[in-house]
Each structure stands twice: as C-alpha cells, then as structure tokens.
N, C-alpha and C. Protein backbone atom coordinates (compact mmCIF):
# COMPACT_ATOMS: atom_id res chain seq x y z
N UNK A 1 21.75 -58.18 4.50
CA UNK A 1 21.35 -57.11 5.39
C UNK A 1 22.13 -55.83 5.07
N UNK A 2 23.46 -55.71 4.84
CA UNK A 2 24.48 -54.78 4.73
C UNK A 2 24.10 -54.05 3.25
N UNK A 3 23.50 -55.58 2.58
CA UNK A 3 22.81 -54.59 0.70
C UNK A 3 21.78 -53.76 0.86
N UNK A 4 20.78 -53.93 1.55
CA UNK A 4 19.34 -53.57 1.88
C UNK A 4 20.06 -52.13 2.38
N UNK A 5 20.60 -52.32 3.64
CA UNK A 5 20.99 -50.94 4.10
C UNK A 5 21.32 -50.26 3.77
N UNK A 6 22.36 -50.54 2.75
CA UNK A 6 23.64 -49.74 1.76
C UNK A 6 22.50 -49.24 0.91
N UNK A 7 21.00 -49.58 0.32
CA UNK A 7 20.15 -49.64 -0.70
C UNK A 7 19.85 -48.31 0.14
N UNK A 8 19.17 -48.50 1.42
CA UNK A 8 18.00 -47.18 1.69
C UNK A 8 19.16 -45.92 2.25
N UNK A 9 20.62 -46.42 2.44
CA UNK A 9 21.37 -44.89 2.55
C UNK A 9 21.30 -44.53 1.28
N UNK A 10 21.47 -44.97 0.35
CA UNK A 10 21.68 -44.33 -1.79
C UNK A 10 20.22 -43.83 -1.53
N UNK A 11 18.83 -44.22 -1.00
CA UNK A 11 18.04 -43.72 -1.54
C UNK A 11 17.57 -42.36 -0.63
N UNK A 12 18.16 -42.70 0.53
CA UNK A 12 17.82 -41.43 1.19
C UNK A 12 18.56 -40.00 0.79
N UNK A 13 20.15 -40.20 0.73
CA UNK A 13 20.94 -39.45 -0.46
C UNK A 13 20.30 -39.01 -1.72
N UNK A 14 19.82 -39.32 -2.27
CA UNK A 14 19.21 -39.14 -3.80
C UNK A 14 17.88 -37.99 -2.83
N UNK A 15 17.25 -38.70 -2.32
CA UNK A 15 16.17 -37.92 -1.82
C UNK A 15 16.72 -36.54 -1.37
N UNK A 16 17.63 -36.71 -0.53
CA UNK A 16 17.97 -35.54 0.00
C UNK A 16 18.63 -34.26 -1.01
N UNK A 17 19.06 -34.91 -2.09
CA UNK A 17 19.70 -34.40 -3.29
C UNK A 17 19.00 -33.22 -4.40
N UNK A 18 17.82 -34.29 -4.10
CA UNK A 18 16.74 -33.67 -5.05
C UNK A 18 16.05 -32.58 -4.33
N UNK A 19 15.75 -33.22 -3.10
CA UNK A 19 15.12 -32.06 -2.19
C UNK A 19 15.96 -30.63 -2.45
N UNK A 20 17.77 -30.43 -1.98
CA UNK A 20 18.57 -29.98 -2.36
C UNK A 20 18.11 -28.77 -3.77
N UNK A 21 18.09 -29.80 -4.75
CA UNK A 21 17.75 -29.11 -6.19
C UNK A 21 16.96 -28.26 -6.18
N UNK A 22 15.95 -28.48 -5.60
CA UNK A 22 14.60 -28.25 -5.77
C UNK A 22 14.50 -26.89 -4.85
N UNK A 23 15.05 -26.78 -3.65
CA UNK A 23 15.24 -25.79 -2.98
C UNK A 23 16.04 -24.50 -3.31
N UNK A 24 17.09 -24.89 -3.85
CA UNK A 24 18.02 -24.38 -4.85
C UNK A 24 16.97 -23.33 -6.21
N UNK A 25 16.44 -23.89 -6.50
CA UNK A 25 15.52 -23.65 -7.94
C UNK A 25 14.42 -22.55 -7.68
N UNK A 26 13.92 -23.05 -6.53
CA UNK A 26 12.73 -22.19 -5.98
C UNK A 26 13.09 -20.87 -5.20
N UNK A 27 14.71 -20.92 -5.22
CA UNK A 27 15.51 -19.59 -4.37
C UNK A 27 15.72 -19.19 -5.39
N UNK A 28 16.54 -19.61 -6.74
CA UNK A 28 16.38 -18.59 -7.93
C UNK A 28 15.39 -18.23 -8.58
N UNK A 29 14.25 -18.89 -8.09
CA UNK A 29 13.08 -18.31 -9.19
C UNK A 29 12.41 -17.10 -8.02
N UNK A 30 12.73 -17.30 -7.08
CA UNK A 30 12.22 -16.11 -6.22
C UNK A 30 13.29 -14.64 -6.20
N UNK A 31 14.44 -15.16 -6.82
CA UNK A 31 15.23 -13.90 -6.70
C UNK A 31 14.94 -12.88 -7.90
N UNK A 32 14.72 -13.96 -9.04
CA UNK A 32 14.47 -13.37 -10.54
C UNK A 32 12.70 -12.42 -10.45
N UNK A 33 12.11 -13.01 -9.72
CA UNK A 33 11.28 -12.42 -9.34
C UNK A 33 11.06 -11.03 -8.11
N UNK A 34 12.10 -11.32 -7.51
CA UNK A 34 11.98 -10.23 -6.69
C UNK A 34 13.04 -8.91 -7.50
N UNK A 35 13.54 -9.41 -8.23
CA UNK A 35 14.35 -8.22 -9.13
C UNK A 35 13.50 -7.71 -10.12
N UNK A 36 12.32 -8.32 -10.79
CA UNK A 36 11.16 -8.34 -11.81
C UNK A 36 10.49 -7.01 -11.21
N UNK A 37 9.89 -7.04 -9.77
CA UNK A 37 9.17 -6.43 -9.12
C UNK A 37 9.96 -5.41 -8.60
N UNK A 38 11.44 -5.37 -8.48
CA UNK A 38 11.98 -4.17 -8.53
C UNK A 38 11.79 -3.25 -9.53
N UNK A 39 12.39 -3.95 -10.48
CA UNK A 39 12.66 -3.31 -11.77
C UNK A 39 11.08 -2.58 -12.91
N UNK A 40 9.97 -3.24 -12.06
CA UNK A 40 8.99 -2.80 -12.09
C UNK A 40 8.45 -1.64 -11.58
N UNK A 41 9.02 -1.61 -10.12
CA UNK A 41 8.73 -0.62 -9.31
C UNK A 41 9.78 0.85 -9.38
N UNK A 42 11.02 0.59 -10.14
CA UNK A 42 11.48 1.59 -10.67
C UNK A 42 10.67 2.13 -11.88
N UNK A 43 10.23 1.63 -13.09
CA UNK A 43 9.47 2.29 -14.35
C UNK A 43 8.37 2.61 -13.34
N UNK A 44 7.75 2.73 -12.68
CA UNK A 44 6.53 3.12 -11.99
C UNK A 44 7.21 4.39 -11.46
N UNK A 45 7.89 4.61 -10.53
CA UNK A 45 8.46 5.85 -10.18
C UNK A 45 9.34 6.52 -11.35
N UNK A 46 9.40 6.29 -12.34
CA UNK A 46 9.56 6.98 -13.03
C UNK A 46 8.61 7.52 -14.07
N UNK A 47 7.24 7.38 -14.60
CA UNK A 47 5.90 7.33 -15.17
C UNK A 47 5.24 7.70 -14.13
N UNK A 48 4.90 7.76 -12.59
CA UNK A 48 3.64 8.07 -12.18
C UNK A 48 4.61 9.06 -10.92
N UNK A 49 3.24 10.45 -10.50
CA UNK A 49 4.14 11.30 -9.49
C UNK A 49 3.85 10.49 -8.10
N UNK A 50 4.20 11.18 -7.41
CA UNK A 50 3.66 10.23 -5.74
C UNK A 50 2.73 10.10 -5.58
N UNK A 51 1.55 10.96 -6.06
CA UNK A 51 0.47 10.61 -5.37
C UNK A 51 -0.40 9.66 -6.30
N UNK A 52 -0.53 9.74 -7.74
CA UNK A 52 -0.72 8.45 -8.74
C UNK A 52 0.12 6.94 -7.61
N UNK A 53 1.29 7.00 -7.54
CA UNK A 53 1.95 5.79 -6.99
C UNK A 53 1.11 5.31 -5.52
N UNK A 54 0.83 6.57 -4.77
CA UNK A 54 -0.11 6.37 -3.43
C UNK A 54 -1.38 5.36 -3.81
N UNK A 55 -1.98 6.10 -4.83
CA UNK A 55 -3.43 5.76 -5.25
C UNK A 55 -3.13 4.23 -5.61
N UNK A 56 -2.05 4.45 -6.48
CA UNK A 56 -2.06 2.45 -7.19
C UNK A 56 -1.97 1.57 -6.28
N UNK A 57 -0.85 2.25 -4.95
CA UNK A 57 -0.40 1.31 -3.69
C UNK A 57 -1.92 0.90 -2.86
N UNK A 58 -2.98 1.99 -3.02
CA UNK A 58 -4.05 1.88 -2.26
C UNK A 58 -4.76 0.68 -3.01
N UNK A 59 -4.89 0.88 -4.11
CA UNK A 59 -5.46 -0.14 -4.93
C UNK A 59 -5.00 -1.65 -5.55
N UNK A 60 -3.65 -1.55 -5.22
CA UNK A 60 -3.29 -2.98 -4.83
C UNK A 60 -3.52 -3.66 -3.62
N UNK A 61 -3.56 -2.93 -2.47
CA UNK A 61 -4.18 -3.42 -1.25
C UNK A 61 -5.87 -3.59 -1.66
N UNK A 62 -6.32 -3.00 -2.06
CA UNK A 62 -8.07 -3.54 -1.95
C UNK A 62 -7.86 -4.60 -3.38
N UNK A 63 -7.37 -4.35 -4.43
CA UNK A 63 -8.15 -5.21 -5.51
C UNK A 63 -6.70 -5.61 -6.28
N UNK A 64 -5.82 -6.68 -5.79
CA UNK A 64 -4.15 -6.82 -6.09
C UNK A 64 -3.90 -6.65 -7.62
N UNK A 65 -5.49 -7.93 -8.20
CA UNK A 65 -5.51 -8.27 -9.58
C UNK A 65 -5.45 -6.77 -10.76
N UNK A 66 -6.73 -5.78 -10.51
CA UNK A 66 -6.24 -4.86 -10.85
C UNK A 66 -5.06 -3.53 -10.95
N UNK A 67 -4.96 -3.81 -9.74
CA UNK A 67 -3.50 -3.31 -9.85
C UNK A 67 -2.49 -3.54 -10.85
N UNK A 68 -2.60 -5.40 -10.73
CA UNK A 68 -1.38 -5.36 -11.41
C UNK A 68 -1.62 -5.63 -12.91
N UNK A 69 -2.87 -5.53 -13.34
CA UNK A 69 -3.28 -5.16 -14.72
C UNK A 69 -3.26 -3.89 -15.25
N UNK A 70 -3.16 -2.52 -13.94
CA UNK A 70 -2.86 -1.29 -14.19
C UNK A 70 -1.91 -1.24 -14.57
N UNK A 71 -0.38 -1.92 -13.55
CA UNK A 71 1.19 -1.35 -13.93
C UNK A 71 1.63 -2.30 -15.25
N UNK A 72 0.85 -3.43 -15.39
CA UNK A 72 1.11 -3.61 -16.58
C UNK A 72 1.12 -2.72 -17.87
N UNK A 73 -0.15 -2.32 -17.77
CA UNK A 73 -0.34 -1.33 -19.12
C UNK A 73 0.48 -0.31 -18.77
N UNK A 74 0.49 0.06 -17.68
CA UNK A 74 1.71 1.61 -17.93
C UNK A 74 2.23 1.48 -18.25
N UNK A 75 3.27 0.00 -17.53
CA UNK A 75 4.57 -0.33 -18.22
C UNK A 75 4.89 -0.22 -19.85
N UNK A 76 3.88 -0.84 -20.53
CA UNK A 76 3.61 -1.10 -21.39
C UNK A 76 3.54 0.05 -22.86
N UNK A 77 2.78 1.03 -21.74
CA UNK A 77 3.06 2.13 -22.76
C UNK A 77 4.57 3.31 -22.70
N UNK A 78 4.80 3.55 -21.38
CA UNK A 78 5.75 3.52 -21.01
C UNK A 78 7.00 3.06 -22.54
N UNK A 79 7.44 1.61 -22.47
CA UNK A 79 8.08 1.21 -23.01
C UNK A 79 8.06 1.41 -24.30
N UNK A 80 6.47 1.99 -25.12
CA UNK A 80 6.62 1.80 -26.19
C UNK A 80 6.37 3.35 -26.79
N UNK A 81 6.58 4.68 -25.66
CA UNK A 81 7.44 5.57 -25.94
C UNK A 81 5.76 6.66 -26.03
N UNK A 82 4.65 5.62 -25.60
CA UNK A 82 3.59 6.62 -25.87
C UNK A 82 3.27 7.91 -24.66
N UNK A 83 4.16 7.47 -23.37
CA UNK A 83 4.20 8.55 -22.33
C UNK A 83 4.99 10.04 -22.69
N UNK A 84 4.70 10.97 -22.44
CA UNK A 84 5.37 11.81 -22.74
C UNK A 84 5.99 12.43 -21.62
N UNK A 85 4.45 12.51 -20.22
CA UNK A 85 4.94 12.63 -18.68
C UNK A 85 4.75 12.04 -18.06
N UNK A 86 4.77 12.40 -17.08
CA UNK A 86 4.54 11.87 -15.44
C UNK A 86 2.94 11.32 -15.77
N UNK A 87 2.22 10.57 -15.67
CA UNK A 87 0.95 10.36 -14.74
C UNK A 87 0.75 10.51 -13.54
N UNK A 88 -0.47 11.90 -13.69
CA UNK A 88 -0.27 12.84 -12.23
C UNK A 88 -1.58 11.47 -11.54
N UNK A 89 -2.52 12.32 -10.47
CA UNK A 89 -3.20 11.31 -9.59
C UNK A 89 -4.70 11.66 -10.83
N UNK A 90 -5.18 12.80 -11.18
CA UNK A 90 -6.11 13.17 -12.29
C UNK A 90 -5.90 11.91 -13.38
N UNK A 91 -5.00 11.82 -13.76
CA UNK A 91 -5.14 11.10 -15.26
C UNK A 91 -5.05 9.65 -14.45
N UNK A 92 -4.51 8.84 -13.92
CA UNK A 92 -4.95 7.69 -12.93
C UNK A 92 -6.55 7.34 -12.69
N UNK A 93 -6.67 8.38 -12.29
CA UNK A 93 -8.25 8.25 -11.98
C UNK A 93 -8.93 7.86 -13.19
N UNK A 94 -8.58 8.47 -14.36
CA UNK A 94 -9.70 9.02 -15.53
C UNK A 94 -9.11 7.02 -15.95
N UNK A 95 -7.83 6.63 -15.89
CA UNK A 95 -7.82 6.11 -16.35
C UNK A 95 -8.76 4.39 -15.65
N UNK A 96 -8.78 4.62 -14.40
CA UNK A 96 -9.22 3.47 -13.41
C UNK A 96 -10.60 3.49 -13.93
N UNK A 97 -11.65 4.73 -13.95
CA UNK A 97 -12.78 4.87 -14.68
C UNK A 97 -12.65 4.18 -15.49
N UNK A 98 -12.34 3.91 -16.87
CA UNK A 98 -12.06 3.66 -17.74
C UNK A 98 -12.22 1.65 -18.12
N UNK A 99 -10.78 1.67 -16.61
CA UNK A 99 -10.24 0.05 -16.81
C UNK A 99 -11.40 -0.64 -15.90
N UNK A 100 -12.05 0.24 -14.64
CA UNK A 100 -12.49 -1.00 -13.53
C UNK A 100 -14.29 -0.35 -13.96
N UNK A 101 -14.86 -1.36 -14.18
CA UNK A 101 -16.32 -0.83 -14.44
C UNK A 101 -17.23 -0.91 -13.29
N UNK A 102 -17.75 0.34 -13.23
CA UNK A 102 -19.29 0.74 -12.77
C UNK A 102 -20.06 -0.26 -11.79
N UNK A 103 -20.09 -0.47 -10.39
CA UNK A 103 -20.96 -1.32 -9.49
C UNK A 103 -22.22 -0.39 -10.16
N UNK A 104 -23.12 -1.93 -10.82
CA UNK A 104 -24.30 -1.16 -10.52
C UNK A 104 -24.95 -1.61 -9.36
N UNK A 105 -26.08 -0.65 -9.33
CA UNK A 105 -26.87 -0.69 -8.17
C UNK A 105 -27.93 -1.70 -8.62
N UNK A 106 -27.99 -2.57 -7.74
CA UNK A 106 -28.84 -3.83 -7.75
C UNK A 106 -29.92 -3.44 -6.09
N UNK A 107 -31.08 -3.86 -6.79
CA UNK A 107 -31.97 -3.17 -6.00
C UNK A 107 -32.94 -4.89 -6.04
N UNK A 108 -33.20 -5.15 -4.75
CA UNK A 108 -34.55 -6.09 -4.75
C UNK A 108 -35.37 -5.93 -3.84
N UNK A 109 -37.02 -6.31 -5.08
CA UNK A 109 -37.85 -5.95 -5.03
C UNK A 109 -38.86 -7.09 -3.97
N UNK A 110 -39.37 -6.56 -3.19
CA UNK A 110 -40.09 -7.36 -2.12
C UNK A 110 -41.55 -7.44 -2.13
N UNK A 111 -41.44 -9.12 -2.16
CA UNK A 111 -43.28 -9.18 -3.08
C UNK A 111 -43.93 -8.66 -1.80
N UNK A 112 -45.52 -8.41 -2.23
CA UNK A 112 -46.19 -8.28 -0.83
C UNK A 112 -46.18 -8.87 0.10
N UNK A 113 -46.44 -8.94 1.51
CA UNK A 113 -46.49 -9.82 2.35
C UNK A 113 -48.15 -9.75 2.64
C-alpha cells in the first residue's frame, strides 16, 4: 500500500514538473514575442509618418492578415536600405492599391418569373 502511494506522489510530482516546464516555456516564448512586436513597432515609427501608421492601425483592425503582410514588406525594405523617407499616408495608399486587389462587382442575374 505505502509502494502504490509512494508510486502516485512521484507521478503526480513529475506531472506537476512538467506542467511547471511547460508554463515556464510558453512565458518565454511570449516575451520573445512581445519584444518582436516591439521592435517591430519601433522600425514602423521610424519608416511611416503618423498618419500612414493611423491608416495601417485601421487596417489591422479590419483585415489583421494584411496588415501584417504590409509591415512585413516595409520592414523588409526598410532593412535592405531601399527607403530613403518617411512613407507619408499618399504612398501607403498607392501602395495598399497595389498589395490588396479590387472587390469586383458581382452582379446576379434574375431569370424571369
């Protein structure tokens, strides 16, 4: 009786251990990430003026995915020295044209009645 018992305290320990780890792991991968998205959000204020940054903030609230396929590429060029200025809210635009395509107009047609 005293083995059995002694058995499920080791296994509840181990459990609790791992749980432990695991909690541990998922707090550093959220910190490395929340410094990612800092350090993101600094090259953004530094490449786009306020009101480009307004517009992107607007457009991560409606459509997150593009968004963050926008600050990617800024970043991107950004880093590889092809910015020269600021991206005002004009060149944002020209560029969203560009990245998010055209709703067309879908029209249906109603047989006779």
């Amino acid at each position: 009786m005293d083995d059995e018992l002694e058995n499920i305290k080791k296994k509840k320990l181990l459990e609790l251990q791992q749980q432990q780890m695991l909690s541990q792991g998922m707090a550093e991968e959220e910190a490395h990430q929340k410094e990612f998205e800092e350090q993101k959000k600094a090259v953004l204020r530094r490449i786009l003026t306020t009101e480009a940054r307004e517009r992107l903030g607007r457009i991560k609230v409606a459509r997150p995915e593009v968004a963050e396929n926008i600050e990617n590429q800024l970043i991107m060029l950004a880093q590889s020295g092809r910015l020269k200025n600021k991206i005002n809210d004009e060149q944002l635009r020209e560029l969203l044209s560009k990245l998010i395509p055209k709703k067309r107009d879908i029209r249906i047609k109603r047989r006779g009645l």
